[in-house]
PDB file of N, CA and C in Angstrom:
ATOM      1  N   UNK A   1      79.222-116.008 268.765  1.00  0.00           N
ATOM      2  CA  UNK A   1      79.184-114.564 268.773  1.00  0.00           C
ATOM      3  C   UNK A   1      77.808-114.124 268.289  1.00  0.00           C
ATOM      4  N   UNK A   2      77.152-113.489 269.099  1.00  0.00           N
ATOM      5  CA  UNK A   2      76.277-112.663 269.093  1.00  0.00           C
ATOM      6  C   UNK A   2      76.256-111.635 267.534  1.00  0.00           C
ATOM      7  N   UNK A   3      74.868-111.620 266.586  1.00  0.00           N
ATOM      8  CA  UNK A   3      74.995-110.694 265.391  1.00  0.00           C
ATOM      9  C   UNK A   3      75.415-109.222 266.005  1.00  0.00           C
ATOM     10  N   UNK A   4      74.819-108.934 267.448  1.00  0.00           N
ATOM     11  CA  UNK A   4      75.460-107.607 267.721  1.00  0.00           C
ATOM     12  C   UNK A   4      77.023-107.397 267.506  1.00  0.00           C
ATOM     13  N   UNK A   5      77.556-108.574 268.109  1.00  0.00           N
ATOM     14  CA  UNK A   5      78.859-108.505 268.143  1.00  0.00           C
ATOM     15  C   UNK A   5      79.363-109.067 267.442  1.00  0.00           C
ATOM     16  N   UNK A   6      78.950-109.180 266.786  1.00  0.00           N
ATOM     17  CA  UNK A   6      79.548-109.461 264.892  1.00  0.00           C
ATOM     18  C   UNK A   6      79.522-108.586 263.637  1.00  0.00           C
ATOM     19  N   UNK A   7      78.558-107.459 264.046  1.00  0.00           N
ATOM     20  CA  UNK A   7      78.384-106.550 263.457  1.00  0.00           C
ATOM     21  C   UNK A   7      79.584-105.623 263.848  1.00  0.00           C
ATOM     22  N   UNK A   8      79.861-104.905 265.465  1.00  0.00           N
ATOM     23  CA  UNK A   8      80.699-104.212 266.330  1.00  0.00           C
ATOM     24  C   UNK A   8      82.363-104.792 265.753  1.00  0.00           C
ATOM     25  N   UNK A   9      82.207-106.031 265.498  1.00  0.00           N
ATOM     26  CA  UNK A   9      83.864-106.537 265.049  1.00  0.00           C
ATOM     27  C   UNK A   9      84.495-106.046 264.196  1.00  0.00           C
ATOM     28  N   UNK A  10      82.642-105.956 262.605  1.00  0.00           N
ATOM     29  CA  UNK A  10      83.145-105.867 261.835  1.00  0.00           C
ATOM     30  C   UNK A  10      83.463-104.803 261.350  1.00  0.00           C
ATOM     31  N   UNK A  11      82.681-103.525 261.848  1.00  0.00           N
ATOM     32  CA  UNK A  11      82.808-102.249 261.804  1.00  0.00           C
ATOM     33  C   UNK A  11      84.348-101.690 262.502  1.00  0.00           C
ATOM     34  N   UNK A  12      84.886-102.437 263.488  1.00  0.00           N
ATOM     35  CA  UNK A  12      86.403-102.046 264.125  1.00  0.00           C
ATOM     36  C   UNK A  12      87.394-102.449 263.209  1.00  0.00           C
ATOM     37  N   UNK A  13      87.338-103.999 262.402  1.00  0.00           N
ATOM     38  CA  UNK A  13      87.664-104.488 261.600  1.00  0.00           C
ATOM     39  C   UNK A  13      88.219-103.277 260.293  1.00  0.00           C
ATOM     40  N   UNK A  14      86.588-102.633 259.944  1.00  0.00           N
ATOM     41  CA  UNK A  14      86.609-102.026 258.943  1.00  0.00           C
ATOM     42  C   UNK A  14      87.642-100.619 258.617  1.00  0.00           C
ATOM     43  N   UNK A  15      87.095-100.172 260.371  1.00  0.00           N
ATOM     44  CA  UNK A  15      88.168 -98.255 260.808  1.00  0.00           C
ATOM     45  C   UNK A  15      89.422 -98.830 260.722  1.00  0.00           C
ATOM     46  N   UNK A  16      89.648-100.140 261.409  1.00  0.00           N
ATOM     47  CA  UNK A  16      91.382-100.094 261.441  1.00  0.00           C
ATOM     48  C   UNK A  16      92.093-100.211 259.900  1.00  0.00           C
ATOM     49  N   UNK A  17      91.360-100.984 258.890  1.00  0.00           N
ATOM     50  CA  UNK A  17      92.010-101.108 257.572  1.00  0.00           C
ATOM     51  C   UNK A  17      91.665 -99.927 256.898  1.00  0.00           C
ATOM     52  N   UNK A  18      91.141 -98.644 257.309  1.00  0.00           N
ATOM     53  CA  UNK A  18      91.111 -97.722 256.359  1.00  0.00           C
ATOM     54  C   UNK A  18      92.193 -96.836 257.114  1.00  0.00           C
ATOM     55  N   UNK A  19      92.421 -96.915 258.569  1.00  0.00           N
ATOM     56  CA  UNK A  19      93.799 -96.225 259.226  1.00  0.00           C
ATOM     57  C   UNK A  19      94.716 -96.501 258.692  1.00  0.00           C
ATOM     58  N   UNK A  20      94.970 -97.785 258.130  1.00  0.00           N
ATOM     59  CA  UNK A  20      96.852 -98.365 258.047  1.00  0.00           C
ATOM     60  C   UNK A  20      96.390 -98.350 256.499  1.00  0.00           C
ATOM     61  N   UNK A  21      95.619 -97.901 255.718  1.00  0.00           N
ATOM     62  CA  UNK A  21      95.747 -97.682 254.390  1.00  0.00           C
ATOM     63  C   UNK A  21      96.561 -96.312 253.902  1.00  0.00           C
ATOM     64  N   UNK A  22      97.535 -96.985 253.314  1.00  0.00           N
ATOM     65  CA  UNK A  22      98.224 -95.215 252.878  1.00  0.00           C
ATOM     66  C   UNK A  22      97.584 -94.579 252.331  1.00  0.00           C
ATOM     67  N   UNK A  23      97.880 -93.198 252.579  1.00  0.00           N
ATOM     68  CA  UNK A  23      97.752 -92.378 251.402  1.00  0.00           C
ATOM     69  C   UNK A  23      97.690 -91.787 250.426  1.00  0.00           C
ATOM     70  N   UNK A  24      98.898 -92.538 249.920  1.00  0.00           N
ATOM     71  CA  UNK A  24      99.310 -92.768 248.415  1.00  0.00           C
ATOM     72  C   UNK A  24      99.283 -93.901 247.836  1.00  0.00           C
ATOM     73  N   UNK A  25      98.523 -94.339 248.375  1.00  0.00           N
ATOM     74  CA  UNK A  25      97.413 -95.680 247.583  1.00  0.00           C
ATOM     75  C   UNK A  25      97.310 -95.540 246.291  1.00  0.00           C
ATOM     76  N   UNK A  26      97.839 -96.334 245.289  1.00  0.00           N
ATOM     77  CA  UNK A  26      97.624 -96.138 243.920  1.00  0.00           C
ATOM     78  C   UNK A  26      96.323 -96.260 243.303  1.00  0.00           C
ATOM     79  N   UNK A  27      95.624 -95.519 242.717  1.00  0.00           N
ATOM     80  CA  UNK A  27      94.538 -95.368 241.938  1.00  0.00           C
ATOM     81  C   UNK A  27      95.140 -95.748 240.246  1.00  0.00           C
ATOM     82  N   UNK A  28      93.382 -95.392 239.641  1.00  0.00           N
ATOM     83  CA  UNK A  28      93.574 -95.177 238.329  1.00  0.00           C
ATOM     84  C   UNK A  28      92.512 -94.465 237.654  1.00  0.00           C
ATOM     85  N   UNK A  29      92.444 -93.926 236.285  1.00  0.00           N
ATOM     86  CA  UNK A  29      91.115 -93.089 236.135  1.00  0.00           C
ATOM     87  C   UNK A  29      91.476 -93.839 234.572  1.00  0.00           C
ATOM     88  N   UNK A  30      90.693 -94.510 234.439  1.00  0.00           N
ATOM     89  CA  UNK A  30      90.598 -95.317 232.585  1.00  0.00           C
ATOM     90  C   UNK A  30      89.747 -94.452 231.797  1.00  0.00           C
ATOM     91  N   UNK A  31      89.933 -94.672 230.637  1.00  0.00           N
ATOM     92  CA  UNK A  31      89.083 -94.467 229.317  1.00  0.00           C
ATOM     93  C   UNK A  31      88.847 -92.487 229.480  1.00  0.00           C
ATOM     94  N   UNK A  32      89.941 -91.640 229.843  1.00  0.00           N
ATOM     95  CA  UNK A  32      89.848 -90.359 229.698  1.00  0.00           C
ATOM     96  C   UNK A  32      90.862 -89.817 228.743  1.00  0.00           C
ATOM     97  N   UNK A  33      90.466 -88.627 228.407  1.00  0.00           N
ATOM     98  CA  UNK A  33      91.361 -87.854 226.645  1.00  0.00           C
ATOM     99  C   UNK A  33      91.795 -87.193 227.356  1.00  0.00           C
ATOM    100  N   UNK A  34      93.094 -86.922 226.836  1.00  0.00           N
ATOM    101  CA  UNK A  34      94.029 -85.578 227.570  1.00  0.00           C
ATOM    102  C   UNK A  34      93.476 -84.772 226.497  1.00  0.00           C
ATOM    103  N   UNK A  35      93.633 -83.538 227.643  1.00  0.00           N
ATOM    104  CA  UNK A  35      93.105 -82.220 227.066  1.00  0.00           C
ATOM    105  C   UNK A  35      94.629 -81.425 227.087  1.00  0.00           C
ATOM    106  N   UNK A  36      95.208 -81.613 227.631  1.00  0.00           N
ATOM    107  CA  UNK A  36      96.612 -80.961 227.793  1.00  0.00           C
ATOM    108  C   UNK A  36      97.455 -81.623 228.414  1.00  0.00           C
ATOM    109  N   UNK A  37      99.046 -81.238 227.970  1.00  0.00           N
ATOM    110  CA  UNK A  37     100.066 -81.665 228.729  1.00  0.00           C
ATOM    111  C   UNK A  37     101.478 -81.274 228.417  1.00  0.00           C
ATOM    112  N   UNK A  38     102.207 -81.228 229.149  1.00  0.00           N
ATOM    113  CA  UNK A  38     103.799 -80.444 228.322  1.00  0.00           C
ATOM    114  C   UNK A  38     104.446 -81.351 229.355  1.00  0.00           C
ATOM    115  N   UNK A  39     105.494 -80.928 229.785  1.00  0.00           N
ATOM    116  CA  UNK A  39     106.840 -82.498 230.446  1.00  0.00           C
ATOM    117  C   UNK A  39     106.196 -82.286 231.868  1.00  0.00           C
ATOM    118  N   UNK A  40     105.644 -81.647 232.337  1.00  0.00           N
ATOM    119  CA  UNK A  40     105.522 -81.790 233.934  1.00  0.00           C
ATOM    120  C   UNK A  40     104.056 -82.309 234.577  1.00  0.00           C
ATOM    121  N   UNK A  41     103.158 -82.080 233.497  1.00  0.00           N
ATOM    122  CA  UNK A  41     101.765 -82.071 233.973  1.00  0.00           C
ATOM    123  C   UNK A  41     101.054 -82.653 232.822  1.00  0.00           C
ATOM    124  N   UNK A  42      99.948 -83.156 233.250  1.00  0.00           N
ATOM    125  CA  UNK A  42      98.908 -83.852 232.335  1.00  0.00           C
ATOM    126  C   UNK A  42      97.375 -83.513 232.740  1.00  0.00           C
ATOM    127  N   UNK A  43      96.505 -82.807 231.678  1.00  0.00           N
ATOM    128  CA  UNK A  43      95.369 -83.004 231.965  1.00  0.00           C
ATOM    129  C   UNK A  43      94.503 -83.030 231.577  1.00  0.00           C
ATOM    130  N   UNK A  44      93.524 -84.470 232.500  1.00  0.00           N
ATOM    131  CA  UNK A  44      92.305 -85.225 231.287  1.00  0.00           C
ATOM    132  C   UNK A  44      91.368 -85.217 231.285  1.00  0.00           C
ATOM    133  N   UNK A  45      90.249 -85.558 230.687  1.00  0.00           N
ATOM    134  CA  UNK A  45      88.703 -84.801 230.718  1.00  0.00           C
ATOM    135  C   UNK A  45      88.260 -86.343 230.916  1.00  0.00           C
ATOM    136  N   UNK A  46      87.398 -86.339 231.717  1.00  0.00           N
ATOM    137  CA  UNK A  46      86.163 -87.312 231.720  1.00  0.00           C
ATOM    138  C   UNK A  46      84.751 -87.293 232.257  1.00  0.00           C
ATOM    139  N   UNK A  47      83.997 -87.925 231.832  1.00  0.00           N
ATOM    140  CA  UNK A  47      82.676 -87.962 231.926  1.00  0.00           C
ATOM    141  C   UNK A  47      82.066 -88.326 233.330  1.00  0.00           C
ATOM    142  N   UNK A  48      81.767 -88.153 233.933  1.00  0.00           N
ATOM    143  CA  UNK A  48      81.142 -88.244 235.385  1.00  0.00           C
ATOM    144  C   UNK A  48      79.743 -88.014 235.816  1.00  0.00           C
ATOM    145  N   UNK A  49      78.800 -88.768 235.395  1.00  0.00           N
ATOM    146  CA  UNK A  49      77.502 -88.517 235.887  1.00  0.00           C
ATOM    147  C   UNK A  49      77.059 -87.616 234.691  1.00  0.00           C
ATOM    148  N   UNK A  50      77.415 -87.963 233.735  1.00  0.00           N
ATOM    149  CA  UNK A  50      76.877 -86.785 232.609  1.00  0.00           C
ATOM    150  C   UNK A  50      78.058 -85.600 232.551  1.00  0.00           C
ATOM    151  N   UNK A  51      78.438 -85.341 233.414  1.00  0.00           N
ATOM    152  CA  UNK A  51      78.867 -83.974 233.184  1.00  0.00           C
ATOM    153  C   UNK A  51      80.887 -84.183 232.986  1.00  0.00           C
ATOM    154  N   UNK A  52      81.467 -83.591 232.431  1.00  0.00           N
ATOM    155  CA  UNK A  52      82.511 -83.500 231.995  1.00  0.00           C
ATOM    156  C   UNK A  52      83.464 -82.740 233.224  1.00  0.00           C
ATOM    157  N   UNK A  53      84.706 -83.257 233.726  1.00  0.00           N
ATOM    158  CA  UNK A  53      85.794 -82.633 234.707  1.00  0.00           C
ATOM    159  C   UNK A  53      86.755 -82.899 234.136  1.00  0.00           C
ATOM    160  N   UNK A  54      87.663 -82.184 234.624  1.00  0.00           N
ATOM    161  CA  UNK A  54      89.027 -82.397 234.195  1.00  0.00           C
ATOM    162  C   UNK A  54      90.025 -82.860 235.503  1.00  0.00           C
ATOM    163  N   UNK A  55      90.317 -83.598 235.129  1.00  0.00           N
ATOM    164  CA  UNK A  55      91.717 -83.570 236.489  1.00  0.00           C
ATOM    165  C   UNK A  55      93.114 -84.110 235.806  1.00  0.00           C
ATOM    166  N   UNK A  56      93.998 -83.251 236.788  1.00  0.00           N
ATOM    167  CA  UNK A  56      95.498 -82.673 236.628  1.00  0.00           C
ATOM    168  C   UNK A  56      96.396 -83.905 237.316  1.00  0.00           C
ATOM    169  N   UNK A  57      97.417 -84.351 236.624  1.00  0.00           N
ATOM    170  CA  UNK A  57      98.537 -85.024 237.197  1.00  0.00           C
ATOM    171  C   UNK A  57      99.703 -84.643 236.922  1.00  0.00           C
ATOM    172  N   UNK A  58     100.524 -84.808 238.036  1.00  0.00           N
ATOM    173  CA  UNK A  58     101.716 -84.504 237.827  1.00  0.00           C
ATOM    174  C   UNK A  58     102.768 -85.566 236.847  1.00  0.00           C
ATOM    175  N   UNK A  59     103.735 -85.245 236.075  1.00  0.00           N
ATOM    176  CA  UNK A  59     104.925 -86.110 235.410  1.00  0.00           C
ATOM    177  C   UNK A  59     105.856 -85.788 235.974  1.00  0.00           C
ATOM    178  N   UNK A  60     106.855 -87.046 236.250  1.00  0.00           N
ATOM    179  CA  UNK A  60     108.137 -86.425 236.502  1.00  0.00           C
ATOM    180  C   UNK A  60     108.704 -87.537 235.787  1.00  0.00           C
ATOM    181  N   UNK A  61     110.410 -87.719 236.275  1.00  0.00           N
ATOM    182  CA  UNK A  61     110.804 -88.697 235.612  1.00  0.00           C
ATOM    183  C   UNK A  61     110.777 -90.183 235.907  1.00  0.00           C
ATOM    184  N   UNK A  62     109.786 -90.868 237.198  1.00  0.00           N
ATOM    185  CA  UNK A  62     109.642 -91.762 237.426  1.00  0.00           C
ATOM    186  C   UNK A  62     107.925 -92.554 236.742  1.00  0.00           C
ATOM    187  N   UNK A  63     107.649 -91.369 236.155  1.00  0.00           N
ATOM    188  CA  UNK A  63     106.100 -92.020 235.603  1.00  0.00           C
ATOM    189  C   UNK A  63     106.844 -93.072 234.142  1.00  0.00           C
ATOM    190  N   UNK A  64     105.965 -94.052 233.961  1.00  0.00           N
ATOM    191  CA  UNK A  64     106.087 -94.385 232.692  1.00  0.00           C
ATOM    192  C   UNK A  64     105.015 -94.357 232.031  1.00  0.00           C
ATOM    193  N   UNK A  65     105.272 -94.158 230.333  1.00  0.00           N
ATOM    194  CA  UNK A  65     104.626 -93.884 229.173  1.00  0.00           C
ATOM    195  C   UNK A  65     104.809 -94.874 228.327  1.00  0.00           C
ATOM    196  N   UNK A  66     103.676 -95.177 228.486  1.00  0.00           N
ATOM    197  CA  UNK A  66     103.151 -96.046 227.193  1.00  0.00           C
ATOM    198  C   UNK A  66     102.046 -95.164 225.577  1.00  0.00           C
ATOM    199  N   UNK A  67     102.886 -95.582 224.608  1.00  0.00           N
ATOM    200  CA  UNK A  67     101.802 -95.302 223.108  1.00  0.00           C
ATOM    201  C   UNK A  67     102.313 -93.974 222.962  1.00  0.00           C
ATOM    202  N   UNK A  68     101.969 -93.405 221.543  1.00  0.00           N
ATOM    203  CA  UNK A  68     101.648 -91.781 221.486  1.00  0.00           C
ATOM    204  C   UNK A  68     100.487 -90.901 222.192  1.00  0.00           C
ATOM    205  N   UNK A  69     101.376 -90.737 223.096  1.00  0.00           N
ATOM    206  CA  UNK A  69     100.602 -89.657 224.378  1.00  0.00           C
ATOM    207  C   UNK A  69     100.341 -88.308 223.613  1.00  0.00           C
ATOM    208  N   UNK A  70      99.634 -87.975 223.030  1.00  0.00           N
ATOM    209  CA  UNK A  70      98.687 -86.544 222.478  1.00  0.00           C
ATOM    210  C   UNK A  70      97.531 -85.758 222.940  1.00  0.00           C
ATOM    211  N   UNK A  71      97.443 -84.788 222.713  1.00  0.00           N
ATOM    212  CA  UNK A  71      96.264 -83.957 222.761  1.00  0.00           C
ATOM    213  C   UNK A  71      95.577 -85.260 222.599  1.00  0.00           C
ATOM    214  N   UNK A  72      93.731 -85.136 223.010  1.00  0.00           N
ATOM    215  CA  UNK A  72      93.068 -86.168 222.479  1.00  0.00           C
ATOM    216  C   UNK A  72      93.043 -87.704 222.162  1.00  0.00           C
ATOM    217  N   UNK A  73      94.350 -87.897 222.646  1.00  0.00           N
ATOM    218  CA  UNK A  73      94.378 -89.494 222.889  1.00  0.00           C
ATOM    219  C   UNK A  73      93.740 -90.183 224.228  1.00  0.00           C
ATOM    220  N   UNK A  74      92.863 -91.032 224.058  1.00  0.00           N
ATOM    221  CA  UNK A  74      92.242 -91.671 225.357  1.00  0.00           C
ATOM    222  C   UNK A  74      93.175 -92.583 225.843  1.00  0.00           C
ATOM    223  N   UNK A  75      93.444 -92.785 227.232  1.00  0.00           N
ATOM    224  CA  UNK A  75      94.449 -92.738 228.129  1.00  0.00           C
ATOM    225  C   UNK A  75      93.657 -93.761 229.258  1.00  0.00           C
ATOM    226  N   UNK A  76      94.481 -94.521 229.882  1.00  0.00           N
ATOM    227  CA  UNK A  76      94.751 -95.011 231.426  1.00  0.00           C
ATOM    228  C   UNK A  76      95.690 -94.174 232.198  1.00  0.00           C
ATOM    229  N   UNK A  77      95.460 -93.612 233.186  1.00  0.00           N
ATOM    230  CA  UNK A  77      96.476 -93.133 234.178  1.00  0.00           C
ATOM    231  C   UNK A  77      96.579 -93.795 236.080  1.00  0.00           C
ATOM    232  N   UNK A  78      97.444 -94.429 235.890  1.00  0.00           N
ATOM    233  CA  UNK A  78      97.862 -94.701 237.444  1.00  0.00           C
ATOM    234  C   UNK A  78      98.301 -93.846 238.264  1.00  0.00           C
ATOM    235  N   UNK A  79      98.160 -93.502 239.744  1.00  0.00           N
ATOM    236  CA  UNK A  79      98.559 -92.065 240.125  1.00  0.00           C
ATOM    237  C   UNK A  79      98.250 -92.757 241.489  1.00  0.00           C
ATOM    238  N   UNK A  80      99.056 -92.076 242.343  1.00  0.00           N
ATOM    239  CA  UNK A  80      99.270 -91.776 243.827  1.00  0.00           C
ATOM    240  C   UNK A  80      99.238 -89.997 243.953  1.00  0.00           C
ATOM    241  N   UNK A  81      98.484 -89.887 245.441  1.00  0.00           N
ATOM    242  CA  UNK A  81      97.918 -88.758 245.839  1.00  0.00           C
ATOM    243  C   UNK A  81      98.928 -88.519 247.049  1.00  0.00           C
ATOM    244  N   UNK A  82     100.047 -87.101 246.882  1.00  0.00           N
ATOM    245  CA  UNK A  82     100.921 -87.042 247.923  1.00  0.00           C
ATOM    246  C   UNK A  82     101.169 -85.285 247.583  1.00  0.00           C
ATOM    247  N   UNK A  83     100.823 -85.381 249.018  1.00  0.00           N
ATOM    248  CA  UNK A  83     100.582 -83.484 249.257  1.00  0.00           C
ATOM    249  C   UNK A  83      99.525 -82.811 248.477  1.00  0.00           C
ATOM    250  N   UNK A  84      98.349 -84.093 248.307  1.00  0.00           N
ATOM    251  CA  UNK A  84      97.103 -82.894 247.956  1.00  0.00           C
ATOM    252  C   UNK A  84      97.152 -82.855 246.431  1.00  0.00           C
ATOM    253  N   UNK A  85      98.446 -83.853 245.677  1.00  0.00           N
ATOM    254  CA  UNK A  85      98.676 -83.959 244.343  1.00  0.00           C
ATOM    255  C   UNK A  85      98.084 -85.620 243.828  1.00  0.00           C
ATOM    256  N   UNK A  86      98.005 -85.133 242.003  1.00  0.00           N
ATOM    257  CA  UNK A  86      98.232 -86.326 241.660  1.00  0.00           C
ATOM    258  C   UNK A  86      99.205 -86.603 240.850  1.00  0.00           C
ATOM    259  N   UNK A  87      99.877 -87.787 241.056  1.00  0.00           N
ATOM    260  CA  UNK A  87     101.340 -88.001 240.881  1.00  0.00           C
ATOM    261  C   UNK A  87     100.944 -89.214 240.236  1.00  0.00           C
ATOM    262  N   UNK A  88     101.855 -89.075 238.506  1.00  0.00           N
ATOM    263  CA  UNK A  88     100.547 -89.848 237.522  1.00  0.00           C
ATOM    264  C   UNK A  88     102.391 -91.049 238.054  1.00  0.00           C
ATOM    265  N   UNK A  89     101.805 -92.279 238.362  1.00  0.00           N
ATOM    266  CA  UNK A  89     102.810 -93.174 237.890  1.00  0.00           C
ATOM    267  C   UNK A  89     103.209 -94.130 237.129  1.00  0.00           C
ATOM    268  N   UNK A  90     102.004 -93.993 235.960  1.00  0.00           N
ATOM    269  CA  UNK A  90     101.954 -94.443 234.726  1.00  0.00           C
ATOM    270  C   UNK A  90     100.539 -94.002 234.058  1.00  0.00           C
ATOM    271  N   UNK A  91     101.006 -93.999 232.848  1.00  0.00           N
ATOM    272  CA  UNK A  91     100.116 -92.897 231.587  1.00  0.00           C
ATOM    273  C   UNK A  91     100.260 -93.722 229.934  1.00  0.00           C
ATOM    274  N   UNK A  92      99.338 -94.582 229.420  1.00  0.00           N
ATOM    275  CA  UNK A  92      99.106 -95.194 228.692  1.00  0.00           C
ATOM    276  C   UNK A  92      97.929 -94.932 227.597  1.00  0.00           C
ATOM    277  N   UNK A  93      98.616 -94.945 226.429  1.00  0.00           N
ATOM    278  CA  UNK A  93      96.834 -94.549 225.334  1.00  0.00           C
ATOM    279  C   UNK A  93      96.154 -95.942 225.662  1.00  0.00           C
ATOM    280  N   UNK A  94      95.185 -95.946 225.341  1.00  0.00           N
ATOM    281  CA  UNK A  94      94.683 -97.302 224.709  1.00  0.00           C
ATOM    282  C   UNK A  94      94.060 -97.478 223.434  1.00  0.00           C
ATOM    283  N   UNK A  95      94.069 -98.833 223.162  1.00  0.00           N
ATOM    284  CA  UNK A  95      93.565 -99.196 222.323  1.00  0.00           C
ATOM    285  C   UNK A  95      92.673 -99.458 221.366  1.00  0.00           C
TER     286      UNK A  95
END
């Protein structure tokens, strides 16, 4: 095979595994402080290029919690993205 057509494979290769990748692909956002949260929602501040954002996840009753989850506790959050949300599916202080 030709580098042209080794290149062309790998690029078709590449579109088809980002098609059949879901959408609610589990992520995670480590080492961020909740700034807020009450039973439905969580939300945590982190550092990004210097500058500070916050982003929002949803709780329901299928997330699990690990540690004393507080104001100001630095956190791991696992989350799937469904309808434009984030849907935390696990929320952990650390250590």
């Amino acid at each position: 095979m030709s580098a042209r057509g080794f290149s062309a494979a790998l690029m078709i290769a590449a579109t088809v595994a980002i098609l059949v990748t879901p959408k609610d692909a589990a992520l995670n956002v480590s080492n961020v402080t909740i700034v807020t949260m009450d039973t439905h929602y969580v939300v945590v501040s982190r550092k990004l290029k210097g500058k500070s954002e916050e982003v929002r996840f949803v709780l329901n009753s299928e997330t699990v919690r690990k540690g004393n989850l507080r104001i100001g506790s630095k956190v791991t959050v696992h989350y799937t993205v469904l309808n434009h949300e984030n849907i935390a599916t696990s929320i952990q202080t650390r250590d």
